[in-house]
PDB file of N, CA and C in Angstrom:
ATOM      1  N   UNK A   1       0.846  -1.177   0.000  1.00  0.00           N
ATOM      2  CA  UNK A   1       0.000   0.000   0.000  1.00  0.00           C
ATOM      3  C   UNK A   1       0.889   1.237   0.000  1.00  0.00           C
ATOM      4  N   UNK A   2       0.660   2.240  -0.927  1.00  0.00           N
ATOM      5  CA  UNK A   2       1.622   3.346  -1.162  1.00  0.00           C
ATOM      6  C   UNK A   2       0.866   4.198   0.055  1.00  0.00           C
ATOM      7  N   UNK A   3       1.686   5.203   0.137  1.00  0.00           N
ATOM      8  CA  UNK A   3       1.645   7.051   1.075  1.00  0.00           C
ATOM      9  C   UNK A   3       0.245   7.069   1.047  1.00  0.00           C
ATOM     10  N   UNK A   4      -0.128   7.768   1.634  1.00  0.00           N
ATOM     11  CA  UNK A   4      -1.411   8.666   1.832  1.00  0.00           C
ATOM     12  C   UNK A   4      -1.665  10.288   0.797  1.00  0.00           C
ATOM     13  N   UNK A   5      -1.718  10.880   0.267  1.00  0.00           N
ATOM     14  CA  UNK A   5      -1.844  12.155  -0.164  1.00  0.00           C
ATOM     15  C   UNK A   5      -2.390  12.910   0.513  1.00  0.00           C
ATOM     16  N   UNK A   6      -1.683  14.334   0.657  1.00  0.00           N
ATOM     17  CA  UNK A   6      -2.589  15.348   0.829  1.00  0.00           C
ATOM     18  C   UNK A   6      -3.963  15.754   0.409  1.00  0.00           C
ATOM     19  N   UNK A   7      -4.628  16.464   0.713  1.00  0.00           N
ATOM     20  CA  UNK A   7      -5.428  17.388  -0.049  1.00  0.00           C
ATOM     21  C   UNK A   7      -5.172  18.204  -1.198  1.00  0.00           C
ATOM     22  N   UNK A   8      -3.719  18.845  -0.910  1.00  0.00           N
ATOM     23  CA  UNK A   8      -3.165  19.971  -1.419  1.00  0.00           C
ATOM     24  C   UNK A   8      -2.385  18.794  -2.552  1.00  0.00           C
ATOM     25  N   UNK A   9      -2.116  17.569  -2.365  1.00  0.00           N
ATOM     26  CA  UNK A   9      -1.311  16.750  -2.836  1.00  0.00           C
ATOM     27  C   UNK A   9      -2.203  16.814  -4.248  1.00  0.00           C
ATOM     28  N   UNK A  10      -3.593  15.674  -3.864  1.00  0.00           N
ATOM     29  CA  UNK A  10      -4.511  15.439  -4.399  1.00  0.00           C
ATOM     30  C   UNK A  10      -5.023  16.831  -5.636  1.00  0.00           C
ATOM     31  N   UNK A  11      -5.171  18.388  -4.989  1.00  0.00           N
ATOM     32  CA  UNK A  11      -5.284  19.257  -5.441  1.00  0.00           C
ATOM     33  C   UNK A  11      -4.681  19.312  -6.618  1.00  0.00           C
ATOM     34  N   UNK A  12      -3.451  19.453  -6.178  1.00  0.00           N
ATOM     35  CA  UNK A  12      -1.917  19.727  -7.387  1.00  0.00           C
ATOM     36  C   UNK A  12      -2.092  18.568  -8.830  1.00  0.00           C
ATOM     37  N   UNK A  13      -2.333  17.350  -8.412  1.00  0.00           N
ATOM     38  CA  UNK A  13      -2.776  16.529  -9.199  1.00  0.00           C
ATOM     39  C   UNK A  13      -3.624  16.590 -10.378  1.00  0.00           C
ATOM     40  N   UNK A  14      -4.710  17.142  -9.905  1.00  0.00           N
ATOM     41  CA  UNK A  14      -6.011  17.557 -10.620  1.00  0.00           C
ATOM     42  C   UNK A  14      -6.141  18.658 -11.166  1.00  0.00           C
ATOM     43  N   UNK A  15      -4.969  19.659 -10.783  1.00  0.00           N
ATOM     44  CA  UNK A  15      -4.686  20.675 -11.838  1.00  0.00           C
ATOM     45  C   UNK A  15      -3.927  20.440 -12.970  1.00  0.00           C
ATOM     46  N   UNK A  16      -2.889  19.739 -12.546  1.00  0.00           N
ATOM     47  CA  UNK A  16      -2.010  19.075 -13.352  1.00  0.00           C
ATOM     48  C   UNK A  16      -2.661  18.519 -14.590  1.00  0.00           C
ATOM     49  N   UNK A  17      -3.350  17.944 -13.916  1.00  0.00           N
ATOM     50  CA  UNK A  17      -4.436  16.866 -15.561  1.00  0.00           C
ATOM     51  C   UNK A  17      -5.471  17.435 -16.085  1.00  0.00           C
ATOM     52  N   UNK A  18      -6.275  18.494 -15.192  1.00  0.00           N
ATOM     53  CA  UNK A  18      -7.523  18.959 -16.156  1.00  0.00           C
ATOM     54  C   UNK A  18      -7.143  20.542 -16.466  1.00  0.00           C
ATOM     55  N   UNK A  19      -5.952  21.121 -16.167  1.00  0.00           N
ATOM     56  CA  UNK A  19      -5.035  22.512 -16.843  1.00  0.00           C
ATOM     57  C   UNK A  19      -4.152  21.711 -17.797  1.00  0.00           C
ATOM     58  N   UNK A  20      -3.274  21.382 -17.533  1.00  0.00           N
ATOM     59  CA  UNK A  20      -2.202  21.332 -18.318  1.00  0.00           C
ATOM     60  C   UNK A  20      -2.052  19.933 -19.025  1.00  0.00           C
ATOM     61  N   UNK A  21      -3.141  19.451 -19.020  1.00  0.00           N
ATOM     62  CA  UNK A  21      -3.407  18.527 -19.846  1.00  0.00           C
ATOM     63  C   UNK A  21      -2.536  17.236 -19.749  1.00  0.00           C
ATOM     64  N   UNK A  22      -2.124  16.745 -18.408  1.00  0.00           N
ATOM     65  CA  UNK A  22      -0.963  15.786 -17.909  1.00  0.00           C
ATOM     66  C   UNK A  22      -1.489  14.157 -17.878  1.00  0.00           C
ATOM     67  N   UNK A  23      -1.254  13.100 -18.612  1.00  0.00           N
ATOM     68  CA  UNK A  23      -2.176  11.650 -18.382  1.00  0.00           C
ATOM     69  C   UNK A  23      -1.760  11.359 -16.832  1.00  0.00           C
ATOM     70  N   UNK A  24      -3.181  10.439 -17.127  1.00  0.00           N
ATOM     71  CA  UNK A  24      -3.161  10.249 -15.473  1.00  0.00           C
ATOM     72  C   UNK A  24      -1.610   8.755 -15.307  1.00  0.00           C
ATOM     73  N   UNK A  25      -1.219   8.168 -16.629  1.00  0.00           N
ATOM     74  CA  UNK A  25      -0.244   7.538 -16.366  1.00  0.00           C
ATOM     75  C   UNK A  25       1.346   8.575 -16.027  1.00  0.00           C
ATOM     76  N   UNK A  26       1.396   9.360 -16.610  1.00  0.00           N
ATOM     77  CA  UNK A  26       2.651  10.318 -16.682  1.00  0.00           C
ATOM     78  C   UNK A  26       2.465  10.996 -15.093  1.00  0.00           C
ATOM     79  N   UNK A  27       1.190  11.123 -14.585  1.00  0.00           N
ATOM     80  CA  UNK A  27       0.866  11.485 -13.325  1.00  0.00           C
ATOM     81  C   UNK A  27       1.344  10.702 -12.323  1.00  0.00           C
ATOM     82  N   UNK A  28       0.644   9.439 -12.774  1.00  0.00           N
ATOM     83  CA  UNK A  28       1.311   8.458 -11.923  1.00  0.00           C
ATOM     84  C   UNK A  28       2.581   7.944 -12.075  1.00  0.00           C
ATOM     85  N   UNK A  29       3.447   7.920 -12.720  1.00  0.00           N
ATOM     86  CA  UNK A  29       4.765   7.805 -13.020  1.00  0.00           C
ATOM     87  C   UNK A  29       5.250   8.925 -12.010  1.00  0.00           C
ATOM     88  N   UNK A  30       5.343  10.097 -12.444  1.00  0.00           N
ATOM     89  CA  UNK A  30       5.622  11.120 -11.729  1.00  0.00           C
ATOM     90  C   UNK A  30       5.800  11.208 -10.049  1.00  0.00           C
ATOM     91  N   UNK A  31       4.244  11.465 -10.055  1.00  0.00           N
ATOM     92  CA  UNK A  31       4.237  11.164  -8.232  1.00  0.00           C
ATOM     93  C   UNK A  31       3.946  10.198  -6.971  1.00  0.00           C
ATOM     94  N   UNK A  32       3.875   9.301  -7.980  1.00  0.00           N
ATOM     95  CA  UNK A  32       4.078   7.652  -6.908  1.00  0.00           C
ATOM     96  C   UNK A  32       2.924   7.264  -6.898  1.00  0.00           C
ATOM     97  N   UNK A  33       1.625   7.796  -7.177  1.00  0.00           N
ATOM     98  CA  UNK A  33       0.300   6.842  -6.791  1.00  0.00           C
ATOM     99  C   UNK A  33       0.152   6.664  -8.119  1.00  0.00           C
ATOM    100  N   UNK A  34      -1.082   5.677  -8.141  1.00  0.00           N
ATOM    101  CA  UNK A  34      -1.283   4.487  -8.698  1.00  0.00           C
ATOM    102  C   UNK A  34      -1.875   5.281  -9.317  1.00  0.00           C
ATOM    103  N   UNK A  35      -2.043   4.671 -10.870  1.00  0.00           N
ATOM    104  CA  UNK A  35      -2.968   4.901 -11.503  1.00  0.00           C
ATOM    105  C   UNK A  35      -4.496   5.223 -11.293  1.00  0.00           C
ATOM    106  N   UNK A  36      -5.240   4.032 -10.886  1.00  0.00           N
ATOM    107  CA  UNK A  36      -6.475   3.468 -10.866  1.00  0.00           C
ATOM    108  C   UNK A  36      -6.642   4.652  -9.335  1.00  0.00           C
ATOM    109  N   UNK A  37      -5.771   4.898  -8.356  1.00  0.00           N
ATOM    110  CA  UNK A  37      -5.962   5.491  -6.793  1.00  0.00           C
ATOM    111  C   UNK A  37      -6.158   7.248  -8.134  1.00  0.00           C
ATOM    112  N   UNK A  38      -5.279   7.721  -9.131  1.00  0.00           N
ATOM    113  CA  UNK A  38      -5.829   9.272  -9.721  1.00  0.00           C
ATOM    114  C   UNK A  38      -6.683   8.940 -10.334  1.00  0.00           C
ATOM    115  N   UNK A  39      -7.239   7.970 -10.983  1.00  0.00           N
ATOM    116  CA  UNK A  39      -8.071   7.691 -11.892  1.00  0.00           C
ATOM    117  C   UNK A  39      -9.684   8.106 -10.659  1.00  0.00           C
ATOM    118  N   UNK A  40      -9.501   7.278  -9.656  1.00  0.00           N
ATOM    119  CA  UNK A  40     -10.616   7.039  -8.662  1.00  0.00           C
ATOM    120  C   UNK A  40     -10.808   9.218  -7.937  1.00  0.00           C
ATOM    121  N   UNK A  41      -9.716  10.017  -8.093  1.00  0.00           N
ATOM    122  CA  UNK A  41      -9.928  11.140  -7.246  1.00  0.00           C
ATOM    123  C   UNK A  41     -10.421  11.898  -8.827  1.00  0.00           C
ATOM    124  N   UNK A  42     -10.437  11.686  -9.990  1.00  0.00           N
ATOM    125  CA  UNK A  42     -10.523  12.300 -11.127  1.00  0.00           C
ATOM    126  C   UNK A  42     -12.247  12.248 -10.887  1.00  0.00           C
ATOM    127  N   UNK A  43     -12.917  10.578 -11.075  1.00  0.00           N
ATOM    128  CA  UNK A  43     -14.257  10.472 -11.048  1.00  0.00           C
ATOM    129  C   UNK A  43     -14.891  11.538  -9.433  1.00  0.00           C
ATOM    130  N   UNK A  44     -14.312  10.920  -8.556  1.00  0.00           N
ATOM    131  CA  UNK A  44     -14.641  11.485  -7.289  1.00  0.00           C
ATOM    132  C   UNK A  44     -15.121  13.508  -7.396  1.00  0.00           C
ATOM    133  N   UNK A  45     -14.070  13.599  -8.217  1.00  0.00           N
ATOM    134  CA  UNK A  45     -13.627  15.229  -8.873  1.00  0.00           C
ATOM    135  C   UNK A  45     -15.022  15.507  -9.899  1.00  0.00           C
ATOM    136  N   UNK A  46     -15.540  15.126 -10.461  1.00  0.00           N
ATOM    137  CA  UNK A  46     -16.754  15.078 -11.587  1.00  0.00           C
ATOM    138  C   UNK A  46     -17.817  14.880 -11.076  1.00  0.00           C
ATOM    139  N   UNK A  47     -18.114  13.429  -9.901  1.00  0.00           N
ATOM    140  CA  UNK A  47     -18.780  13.126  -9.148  1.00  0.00           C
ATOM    141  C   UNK A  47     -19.620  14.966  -7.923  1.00  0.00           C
ATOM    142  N   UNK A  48     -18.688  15.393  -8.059  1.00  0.00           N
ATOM    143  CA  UNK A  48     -18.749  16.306  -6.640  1.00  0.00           C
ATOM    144  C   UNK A  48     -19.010  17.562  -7.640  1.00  0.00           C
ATOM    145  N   UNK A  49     -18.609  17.329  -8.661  1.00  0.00           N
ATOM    146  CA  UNK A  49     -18.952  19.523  -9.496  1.00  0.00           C
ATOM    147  C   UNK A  49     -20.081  19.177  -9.855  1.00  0.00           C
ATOM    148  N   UNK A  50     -20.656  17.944 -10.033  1.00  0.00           N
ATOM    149  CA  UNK A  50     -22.120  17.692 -10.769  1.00  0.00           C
ATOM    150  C   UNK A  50     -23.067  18.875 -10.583  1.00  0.00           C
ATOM    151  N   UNK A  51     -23.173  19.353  -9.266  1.00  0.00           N
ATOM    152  CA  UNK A  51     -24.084  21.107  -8.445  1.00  0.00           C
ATOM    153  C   UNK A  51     -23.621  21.615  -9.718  1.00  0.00           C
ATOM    154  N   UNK A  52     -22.377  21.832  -9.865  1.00  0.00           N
ATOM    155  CA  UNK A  52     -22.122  22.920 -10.746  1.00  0.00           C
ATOM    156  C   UNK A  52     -22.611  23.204 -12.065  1.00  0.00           C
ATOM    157  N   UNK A  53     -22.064  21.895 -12.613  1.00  0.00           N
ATOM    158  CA  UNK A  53     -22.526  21.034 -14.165  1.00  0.00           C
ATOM    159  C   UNK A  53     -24.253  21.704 -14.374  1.00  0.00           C
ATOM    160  N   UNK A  54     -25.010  21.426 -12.924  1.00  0.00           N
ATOM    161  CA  UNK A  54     -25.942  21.018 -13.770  1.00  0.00           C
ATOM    162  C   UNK A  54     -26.605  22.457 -13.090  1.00  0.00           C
ATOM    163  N   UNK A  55     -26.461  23.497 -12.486  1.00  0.00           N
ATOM    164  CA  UNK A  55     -26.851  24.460 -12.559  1.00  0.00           C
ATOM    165  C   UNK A  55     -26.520  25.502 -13.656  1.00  0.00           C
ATOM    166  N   UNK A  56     -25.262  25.437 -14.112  1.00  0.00           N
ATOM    167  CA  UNK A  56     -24.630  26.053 -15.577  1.00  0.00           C
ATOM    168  C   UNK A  56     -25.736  25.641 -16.518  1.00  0.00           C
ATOM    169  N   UNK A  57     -25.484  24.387 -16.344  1.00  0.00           N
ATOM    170  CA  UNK A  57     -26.944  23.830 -17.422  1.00  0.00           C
ATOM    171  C   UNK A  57     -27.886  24.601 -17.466  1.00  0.00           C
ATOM    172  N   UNK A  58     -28.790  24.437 -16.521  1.00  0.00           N
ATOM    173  CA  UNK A  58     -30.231  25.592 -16.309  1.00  0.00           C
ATOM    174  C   UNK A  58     -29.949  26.685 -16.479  1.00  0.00           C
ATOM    175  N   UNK A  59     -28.691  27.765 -16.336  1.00  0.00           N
ATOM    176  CA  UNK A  59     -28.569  28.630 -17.003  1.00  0.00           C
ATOM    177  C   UNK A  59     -28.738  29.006 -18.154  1.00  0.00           C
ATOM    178  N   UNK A  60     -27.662  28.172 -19.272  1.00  0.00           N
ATOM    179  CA  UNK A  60     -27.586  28.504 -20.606  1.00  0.00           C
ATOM    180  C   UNK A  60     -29.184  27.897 -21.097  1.00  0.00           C
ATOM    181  N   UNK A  61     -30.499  27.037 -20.740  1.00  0.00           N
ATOM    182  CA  UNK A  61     -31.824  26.883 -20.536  1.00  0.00           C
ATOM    183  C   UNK A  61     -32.428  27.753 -20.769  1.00  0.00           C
ATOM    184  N   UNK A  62     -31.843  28.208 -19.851  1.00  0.00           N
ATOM    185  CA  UNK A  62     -32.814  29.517 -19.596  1.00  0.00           C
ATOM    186  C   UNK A  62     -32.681  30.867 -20.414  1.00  0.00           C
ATOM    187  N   UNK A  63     -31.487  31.198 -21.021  1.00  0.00           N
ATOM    188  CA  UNK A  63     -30.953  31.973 -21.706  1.00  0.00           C
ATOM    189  C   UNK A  63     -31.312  31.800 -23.263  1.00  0.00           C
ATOM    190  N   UNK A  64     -31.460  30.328 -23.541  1.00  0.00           N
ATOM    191  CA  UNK A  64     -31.812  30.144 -24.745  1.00  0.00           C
ATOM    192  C   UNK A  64     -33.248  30.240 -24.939  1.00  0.00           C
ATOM    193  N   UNK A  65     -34.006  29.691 -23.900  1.00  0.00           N
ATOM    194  CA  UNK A  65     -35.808  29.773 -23.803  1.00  0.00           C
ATOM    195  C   UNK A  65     -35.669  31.333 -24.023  1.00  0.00           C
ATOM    196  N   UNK A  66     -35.052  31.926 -23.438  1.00  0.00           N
ATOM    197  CA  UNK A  66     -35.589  33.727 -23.692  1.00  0.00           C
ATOM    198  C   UNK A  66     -35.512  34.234 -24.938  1.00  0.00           C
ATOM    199  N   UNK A  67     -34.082  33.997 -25.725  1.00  0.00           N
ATOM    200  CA  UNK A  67     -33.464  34.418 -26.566  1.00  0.00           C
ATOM    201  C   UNK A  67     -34.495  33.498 -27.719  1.00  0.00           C
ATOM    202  N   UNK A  68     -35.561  32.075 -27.681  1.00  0.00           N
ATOM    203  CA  UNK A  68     -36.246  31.803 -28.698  1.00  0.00           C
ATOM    204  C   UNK A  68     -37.083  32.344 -28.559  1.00  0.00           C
ATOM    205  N   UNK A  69     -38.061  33.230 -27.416  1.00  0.00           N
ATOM    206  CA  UNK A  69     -39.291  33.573 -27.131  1.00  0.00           C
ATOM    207  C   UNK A  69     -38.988  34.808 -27.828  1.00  0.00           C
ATOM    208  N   UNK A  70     -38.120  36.001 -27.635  1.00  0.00           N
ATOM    209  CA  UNK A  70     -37.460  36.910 -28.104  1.00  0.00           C
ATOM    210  C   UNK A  70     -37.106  37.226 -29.523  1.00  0.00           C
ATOM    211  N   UNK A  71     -36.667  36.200 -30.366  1.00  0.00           N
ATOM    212  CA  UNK A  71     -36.422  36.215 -31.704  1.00  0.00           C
ATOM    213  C   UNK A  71     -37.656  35.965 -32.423  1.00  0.00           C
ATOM    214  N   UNK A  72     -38.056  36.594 -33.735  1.00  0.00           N
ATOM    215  CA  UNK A  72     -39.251  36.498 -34.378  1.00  0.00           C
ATOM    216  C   UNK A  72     -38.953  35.278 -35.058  1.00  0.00           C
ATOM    217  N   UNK A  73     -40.017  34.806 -34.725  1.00  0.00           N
ATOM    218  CA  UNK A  73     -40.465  33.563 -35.909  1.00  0.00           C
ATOM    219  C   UNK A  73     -40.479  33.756 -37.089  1.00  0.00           C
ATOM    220  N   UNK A  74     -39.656  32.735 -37.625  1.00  0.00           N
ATOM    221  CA  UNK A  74     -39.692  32.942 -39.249  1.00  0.00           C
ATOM    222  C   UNK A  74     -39.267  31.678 -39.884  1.00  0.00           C
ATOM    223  N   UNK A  75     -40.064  31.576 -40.994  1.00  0.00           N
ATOM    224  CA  UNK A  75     -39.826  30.156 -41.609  1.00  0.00           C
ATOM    225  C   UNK A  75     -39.289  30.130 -42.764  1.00  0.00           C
ATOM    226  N   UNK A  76     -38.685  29.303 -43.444  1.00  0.00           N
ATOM    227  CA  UNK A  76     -38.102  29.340 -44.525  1.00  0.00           C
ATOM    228  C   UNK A  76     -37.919  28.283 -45.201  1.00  0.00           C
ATOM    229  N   UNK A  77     -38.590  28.174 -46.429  1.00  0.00           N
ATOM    230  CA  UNK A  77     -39.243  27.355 -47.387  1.00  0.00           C
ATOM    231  C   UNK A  77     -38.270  26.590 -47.905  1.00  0.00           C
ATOM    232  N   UNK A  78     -37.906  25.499 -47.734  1.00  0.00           N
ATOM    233  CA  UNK A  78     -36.643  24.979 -49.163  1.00  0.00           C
ATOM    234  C   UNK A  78     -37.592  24.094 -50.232  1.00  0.00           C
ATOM    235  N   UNK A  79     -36.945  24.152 -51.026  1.00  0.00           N
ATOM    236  CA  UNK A  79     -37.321  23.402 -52.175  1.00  0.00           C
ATOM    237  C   UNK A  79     -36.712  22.630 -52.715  1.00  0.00           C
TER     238      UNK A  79
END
């Protein structure tokens, strides 16, 4: 069983891969944990912004319902 990680450890990690675009193998090469152990804080990481995900969502919703109610209807014939 490898180290324990920080928070700040864990943190650094997850910038590493979803900024600067780092695989989670070159990650794990790098700083000693396992693959499958960044692979598991990556989902955990997606798992937990979901609030975020899905209120952004209802935003741009809502922005677009206005912006179709707002724009005139108009149809256009092809042939």
């Amino acid at each position: 069983m490898g180290p324990h990680p920080t928070q700040a450890e864990r943190d650094e990690i997850l910038k590493l891969h979803f900024e600067k675009g780092y695989s989670t193998r070159l990650l794990a090469r790098k700083t000693g944990f396992s693959r499958s152990e960044i692979l598991n804080w990556i989902r955990d990481y997606h798992k937990n912004s979901q609030v975020t995900d899905i209120t952004a969502k209802k935003s741009q919703l809502k922005k677009a319902s206005e912006a179709k109610r707002i724009l005139p209807k108009t149809r256009i014939r092809l042939r």
